[in-house]
Protein backbone atom coordinates (compact mmCIF):
# COMPACT_ATOMS: atom_id res chain seq x y z
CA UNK A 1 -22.01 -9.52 1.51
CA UNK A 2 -18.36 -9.77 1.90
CA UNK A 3 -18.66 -6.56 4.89
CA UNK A 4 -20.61 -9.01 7.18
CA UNK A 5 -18.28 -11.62 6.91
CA UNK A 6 -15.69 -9.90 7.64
CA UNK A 7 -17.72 -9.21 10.89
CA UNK A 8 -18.48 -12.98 11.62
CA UNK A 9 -14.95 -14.14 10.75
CA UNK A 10 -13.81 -11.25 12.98
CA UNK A 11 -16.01 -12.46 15.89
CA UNK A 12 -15.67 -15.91 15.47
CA UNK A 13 -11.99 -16.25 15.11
CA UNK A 14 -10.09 -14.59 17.95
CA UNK A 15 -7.42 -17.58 18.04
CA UNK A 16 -6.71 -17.39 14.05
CA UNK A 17 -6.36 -14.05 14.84
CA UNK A 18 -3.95 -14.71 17.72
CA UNK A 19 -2.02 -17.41 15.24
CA UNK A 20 -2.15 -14.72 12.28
CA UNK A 21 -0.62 -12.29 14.53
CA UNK A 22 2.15 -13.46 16.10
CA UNK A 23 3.03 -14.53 12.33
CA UNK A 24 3.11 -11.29 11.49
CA UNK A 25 6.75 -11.15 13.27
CA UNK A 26 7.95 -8.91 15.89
CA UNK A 27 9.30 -5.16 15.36
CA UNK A 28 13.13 -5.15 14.96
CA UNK A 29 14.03 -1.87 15.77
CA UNK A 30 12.84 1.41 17.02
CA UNK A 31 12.31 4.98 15.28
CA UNK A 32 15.08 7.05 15.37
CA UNK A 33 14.76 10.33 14.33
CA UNK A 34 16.94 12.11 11.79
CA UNK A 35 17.66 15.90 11.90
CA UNK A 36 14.79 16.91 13.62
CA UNK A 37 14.44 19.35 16.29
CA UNK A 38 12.67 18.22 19.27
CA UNK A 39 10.61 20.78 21.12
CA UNK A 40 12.50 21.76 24.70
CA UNK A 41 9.47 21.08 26.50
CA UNK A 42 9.22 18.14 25.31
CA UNK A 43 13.35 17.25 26.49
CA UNK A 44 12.17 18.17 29.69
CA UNK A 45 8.55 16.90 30.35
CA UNK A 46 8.53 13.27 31.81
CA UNK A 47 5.48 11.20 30.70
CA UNK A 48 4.04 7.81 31.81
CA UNK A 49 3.86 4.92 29.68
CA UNK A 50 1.13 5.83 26.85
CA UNK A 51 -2.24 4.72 26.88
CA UNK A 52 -2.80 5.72 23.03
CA UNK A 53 -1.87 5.00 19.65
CA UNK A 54 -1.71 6.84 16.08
CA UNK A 55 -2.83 4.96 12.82
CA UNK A 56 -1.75 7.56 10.03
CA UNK A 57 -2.95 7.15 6.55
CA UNK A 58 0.11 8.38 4.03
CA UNK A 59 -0.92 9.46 0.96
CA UNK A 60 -3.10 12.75 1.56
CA UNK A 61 -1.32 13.24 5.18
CA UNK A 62 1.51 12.62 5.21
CA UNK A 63 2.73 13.21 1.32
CA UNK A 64 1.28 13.82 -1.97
CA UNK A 65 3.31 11.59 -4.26
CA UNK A 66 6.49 12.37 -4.00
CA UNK A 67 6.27 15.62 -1.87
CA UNK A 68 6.35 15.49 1.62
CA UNK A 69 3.14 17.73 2.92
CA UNK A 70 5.23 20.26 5.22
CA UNK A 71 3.13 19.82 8.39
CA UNK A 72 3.95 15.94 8.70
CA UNK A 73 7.71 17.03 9.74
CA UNK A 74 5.81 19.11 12.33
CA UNK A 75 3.57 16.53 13.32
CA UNK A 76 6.82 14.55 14.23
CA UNK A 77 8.74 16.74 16.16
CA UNK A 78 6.35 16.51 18.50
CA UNK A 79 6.27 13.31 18.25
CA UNK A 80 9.88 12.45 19.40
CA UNK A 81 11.42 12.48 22.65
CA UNK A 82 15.25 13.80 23.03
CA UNK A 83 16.44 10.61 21.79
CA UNK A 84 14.54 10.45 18.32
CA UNK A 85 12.20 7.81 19.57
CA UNK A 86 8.39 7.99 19.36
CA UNK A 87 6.98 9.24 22.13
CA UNK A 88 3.52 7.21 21.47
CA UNK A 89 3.37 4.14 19.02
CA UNK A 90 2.62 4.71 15.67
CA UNK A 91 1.55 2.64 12.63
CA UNK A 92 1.27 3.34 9.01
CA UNK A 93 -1.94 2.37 7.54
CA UNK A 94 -2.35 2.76 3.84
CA UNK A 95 -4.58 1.25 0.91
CA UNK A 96 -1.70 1.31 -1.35
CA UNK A 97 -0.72 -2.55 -2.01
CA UNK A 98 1.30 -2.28 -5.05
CA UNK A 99 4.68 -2.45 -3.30
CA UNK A 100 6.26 -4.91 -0.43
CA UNK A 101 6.31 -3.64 2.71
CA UNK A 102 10.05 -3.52 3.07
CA UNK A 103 10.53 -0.90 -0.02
CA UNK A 104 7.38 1.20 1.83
CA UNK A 105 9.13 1.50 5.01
CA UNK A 106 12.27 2.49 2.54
CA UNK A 107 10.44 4.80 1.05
CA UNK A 108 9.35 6.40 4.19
CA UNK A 109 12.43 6.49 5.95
CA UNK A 110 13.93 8.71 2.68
CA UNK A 111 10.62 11.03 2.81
CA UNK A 112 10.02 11.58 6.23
CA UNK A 113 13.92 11.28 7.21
CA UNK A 114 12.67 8.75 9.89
CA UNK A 115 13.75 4.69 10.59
CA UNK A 116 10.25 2.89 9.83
CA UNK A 117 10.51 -0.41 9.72
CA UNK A 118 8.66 -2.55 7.57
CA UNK A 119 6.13 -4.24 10.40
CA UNK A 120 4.52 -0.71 11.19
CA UNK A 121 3.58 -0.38 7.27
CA UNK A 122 -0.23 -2.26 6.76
CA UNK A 123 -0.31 -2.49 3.00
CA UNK A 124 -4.16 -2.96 1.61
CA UNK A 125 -3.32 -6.76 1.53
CA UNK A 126 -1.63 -7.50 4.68
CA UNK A 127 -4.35 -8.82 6.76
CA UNK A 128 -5.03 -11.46 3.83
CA UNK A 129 -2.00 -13.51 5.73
CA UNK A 130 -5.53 -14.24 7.52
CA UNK A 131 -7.04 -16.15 5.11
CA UNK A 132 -5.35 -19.43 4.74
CA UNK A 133 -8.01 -21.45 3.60
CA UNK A 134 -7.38 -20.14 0.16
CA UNK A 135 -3.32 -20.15 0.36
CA UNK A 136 -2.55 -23.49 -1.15
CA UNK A 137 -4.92 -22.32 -4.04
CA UNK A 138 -4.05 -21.87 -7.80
CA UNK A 139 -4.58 -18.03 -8.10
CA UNK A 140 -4.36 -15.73 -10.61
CA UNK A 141 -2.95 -12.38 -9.75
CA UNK A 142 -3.57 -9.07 -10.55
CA UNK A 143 -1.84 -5.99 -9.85
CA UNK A 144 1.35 -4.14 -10.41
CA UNK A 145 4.54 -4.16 -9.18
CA UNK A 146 6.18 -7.46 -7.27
CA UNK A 147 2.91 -9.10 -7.43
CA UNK A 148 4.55 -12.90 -7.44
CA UNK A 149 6.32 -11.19 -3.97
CA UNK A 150 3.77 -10.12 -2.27
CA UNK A 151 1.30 -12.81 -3.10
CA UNK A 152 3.94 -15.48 -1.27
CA UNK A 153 4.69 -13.24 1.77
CA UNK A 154 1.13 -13.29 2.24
CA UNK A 155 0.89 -16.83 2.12
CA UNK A 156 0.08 -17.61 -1.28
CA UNK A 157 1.87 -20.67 -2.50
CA UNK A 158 1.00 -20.65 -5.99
CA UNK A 159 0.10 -18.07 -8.36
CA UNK A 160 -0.41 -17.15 -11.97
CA UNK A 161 -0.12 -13.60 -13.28
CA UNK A 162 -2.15 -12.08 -15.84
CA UNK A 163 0.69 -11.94 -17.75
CA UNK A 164 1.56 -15.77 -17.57
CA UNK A 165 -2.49 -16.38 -18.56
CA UNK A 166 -1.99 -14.03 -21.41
CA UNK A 167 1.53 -15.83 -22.84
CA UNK A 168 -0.46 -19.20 -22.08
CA UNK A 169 -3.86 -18.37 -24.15
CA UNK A 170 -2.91 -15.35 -26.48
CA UNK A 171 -6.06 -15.22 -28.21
CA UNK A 172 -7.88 -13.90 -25.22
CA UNK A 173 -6.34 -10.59 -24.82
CA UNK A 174 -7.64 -9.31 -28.66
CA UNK A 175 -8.31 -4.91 -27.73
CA UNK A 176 -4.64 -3.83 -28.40
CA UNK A 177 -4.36 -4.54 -32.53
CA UNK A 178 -0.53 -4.75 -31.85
CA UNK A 179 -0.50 -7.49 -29.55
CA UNK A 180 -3.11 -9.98 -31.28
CA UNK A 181 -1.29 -12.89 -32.46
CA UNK A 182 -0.47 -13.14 -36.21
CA UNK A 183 -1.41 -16.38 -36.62
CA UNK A 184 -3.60 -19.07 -34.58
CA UNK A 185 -1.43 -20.62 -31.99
CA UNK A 186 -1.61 -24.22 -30.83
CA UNK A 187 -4.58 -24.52 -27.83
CA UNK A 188 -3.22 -25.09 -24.57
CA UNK A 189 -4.58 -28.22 -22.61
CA UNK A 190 -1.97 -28.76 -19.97
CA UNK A 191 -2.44 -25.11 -18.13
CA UNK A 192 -3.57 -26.17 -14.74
CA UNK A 193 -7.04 -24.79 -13.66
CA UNK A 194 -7.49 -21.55 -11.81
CA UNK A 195 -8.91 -22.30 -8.43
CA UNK A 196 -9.27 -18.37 -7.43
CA UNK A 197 -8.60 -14.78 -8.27
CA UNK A 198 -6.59 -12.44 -5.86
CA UNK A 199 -7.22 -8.81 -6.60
CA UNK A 200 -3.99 -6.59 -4.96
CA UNK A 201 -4.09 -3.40 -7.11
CA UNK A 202 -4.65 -1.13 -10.10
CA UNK A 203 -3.01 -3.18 -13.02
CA UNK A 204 -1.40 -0.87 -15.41
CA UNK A 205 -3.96 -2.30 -18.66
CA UNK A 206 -6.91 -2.83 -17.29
CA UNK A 207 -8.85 -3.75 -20.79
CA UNK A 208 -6.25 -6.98 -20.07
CA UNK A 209 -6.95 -7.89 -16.64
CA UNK A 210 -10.81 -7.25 -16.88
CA UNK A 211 -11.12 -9.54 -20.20
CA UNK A 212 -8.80 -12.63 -18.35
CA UNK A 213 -10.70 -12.20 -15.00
CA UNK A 214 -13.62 -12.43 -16.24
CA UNK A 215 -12.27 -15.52 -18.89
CA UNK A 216 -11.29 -16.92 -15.44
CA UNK A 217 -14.70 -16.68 -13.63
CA UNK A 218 -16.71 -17.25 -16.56
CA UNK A 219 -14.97 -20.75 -17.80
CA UNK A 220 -14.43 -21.80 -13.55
CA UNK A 221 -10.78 -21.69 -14.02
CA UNK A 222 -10.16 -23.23 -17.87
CA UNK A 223 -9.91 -20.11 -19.90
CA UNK A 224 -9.24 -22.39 -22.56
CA UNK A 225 -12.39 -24.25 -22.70
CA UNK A 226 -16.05 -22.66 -23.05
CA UNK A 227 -19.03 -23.57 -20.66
CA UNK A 228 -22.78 -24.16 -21.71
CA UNK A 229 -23.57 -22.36 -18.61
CA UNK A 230 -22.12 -19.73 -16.43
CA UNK A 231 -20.82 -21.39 -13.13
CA UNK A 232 -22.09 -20.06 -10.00
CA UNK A 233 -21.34 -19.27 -7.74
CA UNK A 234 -17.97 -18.50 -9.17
CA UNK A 235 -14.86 -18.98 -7.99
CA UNK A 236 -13.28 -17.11 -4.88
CA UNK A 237 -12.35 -13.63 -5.27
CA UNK A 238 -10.23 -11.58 -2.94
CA UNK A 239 -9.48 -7.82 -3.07
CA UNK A 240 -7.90 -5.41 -1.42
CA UNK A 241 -8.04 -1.57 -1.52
CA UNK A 242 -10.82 -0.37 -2.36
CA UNK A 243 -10.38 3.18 -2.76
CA UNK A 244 -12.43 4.64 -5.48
CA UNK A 245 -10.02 7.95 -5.65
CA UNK A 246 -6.68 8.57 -4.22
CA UNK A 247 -4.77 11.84 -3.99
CA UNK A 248 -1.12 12.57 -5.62
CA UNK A 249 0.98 15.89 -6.49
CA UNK A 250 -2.19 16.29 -9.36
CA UNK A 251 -5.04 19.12 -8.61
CA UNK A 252 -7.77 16.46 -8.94
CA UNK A 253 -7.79 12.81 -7.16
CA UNK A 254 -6.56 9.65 -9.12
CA UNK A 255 -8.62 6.91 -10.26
CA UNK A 256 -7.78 3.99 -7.35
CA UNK A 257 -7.83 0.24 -7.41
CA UNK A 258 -12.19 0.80 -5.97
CA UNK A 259 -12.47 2.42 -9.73
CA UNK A 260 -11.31 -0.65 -11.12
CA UNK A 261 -13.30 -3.02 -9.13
CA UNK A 262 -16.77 -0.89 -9.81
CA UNK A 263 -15.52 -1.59 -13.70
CA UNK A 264 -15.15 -5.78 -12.89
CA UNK A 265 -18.29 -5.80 -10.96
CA UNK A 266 -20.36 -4.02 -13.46
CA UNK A 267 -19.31 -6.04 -16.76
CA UNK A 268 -20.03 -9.06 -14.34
CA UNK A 269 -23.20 -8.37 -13.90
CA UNK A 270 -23.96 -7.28 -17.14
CA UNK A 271 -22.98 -10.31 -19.07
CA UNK A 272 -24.11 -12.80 -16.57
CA UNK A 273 -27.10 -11.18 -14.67
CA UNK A 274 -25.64 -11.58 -11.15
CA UNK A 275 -23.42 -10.02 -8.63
CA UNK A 276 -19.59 -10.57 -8.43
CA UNK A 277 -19.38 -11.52 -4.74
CA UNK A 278 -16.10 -11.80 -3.00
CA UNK A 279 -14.71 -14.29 -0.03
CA UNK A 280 -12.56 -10.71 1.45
CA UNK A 281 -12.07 -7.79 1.08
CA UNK A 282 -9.13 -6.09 2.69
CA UNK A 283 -7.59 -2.59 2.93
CA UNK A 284 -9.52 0.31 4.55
CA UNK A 285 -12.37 0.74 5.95
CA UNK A 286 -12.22 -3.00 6.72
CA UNK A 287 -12.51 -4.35 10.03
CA UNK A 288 -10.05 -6.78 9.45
CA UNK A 289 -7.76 -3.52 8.76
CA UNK A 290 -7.43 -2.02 11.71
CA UNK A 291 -7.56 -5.10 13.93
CA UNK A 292 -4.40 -5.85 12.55
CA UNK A 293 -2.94 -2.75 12.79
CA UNK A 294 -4.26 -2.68 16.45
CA UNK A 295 -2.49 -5.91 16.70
CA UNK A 296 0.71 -3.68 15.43
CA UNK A 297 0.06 -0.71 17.85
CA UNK A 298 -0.28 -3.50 20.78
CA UNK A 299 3.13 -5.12 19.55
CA UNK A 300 4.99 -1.95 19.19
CA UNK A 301 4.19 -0.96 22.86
CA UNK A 302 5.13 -4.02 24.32
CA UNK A 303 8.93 -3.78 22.55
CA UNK A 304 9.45 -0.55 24.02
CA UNK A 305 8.88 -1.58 27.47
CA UNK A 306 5.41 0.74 28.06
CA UNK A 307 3.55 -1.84 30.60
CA UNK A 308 -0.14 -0.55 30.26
CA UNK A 309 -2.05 -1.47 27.15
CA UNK A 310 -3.28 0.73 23.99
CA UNK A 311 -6.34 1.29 24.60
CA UNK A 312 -7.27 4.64 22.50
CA UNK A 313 -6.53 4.89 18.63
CA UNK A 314 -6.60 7.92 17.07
CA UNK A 315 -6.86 7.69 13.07
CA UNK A 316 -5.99 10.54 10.73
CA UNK A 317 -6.58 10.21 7.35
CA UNK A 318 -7.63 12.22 4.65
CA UNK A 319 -10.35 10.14 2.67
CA UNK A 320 -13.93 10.14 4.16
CA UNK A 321 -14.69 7.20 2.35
CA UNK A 322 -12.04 4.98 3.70
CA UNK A 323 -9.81 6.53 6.79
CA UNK A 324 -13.10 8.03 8.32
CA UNK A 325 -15.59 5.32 7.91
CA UNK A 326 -13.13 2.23 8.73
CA UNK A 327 -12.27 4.17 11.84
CA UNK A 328 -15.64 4.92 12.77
CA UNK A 329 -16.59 0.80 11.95
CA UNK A 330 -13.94 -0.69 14.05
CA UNK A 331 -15.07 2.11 17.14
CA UNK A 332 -18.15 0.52 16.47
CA UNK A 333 -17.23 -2.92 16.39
CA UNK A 334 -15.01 -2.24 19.70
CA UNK A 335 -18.36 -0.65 21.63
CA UNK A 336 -20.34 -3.85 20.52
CA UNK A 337 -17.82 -6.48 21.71
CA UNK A 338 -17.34 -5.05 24.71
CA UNK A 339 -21.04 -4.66 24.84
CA UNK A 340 -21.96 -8.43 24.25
CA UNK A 341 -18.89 -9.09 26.34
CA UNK A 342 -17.11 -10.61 22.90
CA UNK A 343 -13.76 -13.05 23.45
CA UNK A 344 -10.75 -10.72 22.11
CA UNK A 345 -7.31 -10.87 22.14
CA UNK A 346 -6.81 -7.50 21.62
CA UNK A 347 -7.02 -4.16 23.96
CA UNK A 348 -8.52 -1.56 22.40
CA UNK A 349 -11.41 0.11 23.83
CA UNK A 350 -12.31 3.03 21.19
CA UNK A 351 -10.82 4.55 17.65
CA UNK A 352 -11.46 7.96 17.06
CA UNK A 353 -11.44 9.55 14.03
CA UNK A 354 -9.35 12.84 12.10
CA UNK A 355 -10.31 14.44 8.84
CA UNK A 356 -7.18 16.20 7.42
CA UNK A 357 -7.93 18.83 4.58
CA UNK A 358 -4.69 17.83 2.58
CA UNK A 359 -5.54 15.00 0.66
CA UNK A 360 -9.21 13.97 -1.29
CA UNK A 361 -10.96 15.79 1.32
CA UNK A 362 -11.42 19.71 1.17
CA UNK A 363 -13.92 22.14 2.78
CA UNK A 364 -17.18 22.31 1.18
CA UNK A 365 -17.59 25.49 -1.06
CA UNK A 366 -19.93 28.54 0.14
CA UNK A 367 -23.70 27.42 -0.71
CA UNK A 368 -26.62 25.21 0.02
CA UNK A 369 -24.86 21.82 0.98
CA UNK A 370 -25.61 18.76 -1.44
CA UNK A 371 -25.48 14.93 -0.30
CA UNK A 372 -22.01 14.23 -1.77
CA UNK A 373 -21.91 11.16 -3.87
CA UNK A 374 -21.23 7.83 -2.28
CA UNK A 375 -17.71 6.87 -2.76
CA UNK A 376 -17.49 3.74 -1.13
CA UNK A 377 -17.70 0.22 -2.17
CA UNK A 378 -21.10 -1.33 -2.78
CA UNK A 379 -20.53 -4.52 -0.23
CA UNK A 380 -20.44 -1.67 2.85
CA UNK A 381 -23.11 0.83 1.88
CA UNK A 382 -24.05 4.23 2.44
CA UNK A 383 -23.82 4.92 6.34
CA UNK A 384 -23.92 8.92 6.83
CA UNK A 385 -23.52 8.88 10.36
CA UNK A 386 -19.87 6.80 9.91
CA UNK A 387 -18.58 9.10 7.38
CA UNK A 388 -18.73 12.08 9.87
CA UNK A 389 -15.15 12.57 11.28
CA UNK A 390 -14.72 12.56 14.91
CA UNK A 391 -12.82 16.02 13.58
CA UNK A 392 -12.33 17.80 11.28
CA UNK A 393 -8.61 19.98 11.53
CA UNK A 394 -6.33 21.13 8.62
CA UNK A 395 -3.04 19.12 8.40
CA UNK A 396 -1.68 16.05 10.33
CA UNK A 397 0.39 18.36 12.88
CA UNK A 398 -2.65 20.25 14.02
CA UNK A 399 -4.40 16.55 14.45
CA UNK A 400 -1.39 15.49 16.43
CA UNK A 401 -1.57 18.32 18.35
CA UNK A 402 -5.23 18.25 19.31
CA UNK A 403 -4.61 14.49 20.13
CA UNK A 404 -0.89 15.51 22.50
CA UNK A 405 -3.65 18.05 24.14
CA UNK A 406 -6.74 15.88 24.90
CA UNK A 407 -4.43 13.25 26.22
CA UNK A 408 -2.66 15.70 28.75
CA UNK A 409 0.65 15.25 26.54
CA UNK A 410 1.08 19.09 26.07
């Protein structure tokens, strides 16, 4: 399954992780605050270098949609010494992936009236840069938004959207009556072949993207041709963001890019009898995830001068599925290395994890308690003891808060 090799590559790899991340490029700046008011003590307290790190989800805990949630400005005025600089480093960690970097650090400066710089964002696809084995590939691309731009500032040199499939073999995308062709167009035979699919996002039609995928995996990259048998195993897939439900300004979550992979796997299997399996997947609760925003943390500390290594994270997210599981996976997968005495290039000695109540998660109503339904994605299974949150508090400023007082910072 695509969860354990993410744990092989992840312990068999600490160079192309070293490689990977000093690709990743060096912070250019520093957060400056804007128009907030810093806490007197805070002007006055000296503090050593931090030893700790925050990896904050956004959508659920920071904002919902467009709104920013009220206790995030809270959460950072506490977070910022007299100079509007974080006090601690910080990283944004989100499963959204339908958007570069640069316009989510844009986005965030406007919302939380903050200078966040693209290289503390972690989109769902950013630790693909990682896989370069597949980046000289033919791939076909699905998604929304700059899709062509993200694929190549991942690394992917050549790619084909479902769009350009579509205009190239019309015929295959027959549901909507109003774009069937009117007449039989010429088949294509010059279309190079597809030599792998890469999976970013929620595409806006999905009835589209599902038919061409699957055209994709079915004919081993010649949707124009068809195959006496089905080829398998089938071509490489890669996804990222696997979030079955996400949380905007509506009362109820949102269907997420995990919804949309359940809906690929299960046609998969029902027309050809076998599982969709994929080469990575990426995004939280990934390992792969939050080494690389460790990496981050690590590099953030080291361009503001703070000498002793991150060596506590403290995640706060708002999905039990994704923030609270991933965190509780990667504490694992720090205990065990240091355990077997693992080679890493890395610092980190434990990630503890924060349930927020202002995103997917809520309290559980008055009553005999029920085994919620798994959420998660099939290749990481049901684990009940990783979906428990090292706490549970009510907002991101009462998470910071408990963190600020644990650590002796308040």
């Amino acid at each position: 399954m695509a969860v354990l090799g993410v744990f092989a590559a992840v312990r068999a790899a600490p160079r192309l992780w070293r490689r990977a991340s000093r690709a990743a490029a060096g912070f250019r700046g520093t957060f400056y605050g804007r128009g907030y008011s810093v806490d007197p003590a805070q002007m006055r307290a000296t503090q050593s270098p931090p030893t700790f790190g925050f990896l904050l989800d956004i959508d659920g805990v920071l904002v919902r949609g467009h709104r920013v949630i009220p206790a995030a400005v809270e959460a950072f005025r506490r977070l910022l010494d007299a100079q509007g600089q974080l006090r601690v480093p910080v990283v944004f960690v989100t499963n959204a992936g339908n958007i570069s970097q640069q316009d989510k650090a844009k986005e965030l400066s406007v919302l939380l009236g903050l200078k966040v710089e693209p290289d503390q964002v972690i989109l769902s696809h950013s630790p693909l840069k990682l896989f370069f084995q597949y980046h000289g590939k033919r791939m076909l691309v699905s998604g929304q938004g700059p899709l062509v731009e993200n694929a190549r500032a991942l690394g992917f040199e050549n790619v084909v959207t479902v769009d350009d499939l579509r205009q190239a073999f019309p015929v295959l995308d027959m549901v909507d009556l109003q774009r069937r062709p009117k007449t039989t167009p010429h088949l294509r035979t010059d279309f190079p072949a597809i030599e792998g699919v890469l999976l970013l996002g929620e595409p806006v039609r999905w009835e589209t993207s599902l038919q061409l995928i699957m055209d994709v995996l079915l004919s081993n990259g010649n949707p124009g041709v068809s195959l006496a048998t089905v080829p398998y195993p089938h071509l490489p897939v890669l996804a990222s963001n696997m979030d079955l439900l996400w949380m905007a300004e509506a009362k109820m979550p949102r269907f997420g890019h995990g919804t949309f992979l359940l809906c690929l796997e299960a046609i998969y299997r029902k027309v050809t009898g076998r599982e969709l399996r994929y080469c990575g997947l990426t995004g939280k609760p990934s390992v792969l995830t939050y080494r690389y925003a460790e990496e981050l943390i690590q590099r953030q500390a080291v361009k503001r001068g703070w000498a002793a290594p991150i060596q506590k994270l403290y995640t706060v997210g708002d999905n039990p599925m994704s923030d609270i599981y991933g965190a509780n996976l990667f504490h694992q997968h720090l205990q065990t290395a240091r355990q077997v005495g693992a080679e890493s290039p890395l610092d980190a000695r434990s990630c503890a994890s924060i349930l927020v109540r202002t995103g997917v998660y809520s309290s559980a109503a008055p009553g005999p308690a029920e085994q919620p339904p798994f959420h998660g994605h099939r290749d990481f299974g049901l684990s009940p003891g990783l979906l428990e949150a090292t706490h549970v508090v009510s907002d991101v400023d009462e998470a910071v808060q408990l963190v600020l007082r644990q650590e002796g910072w308040m």
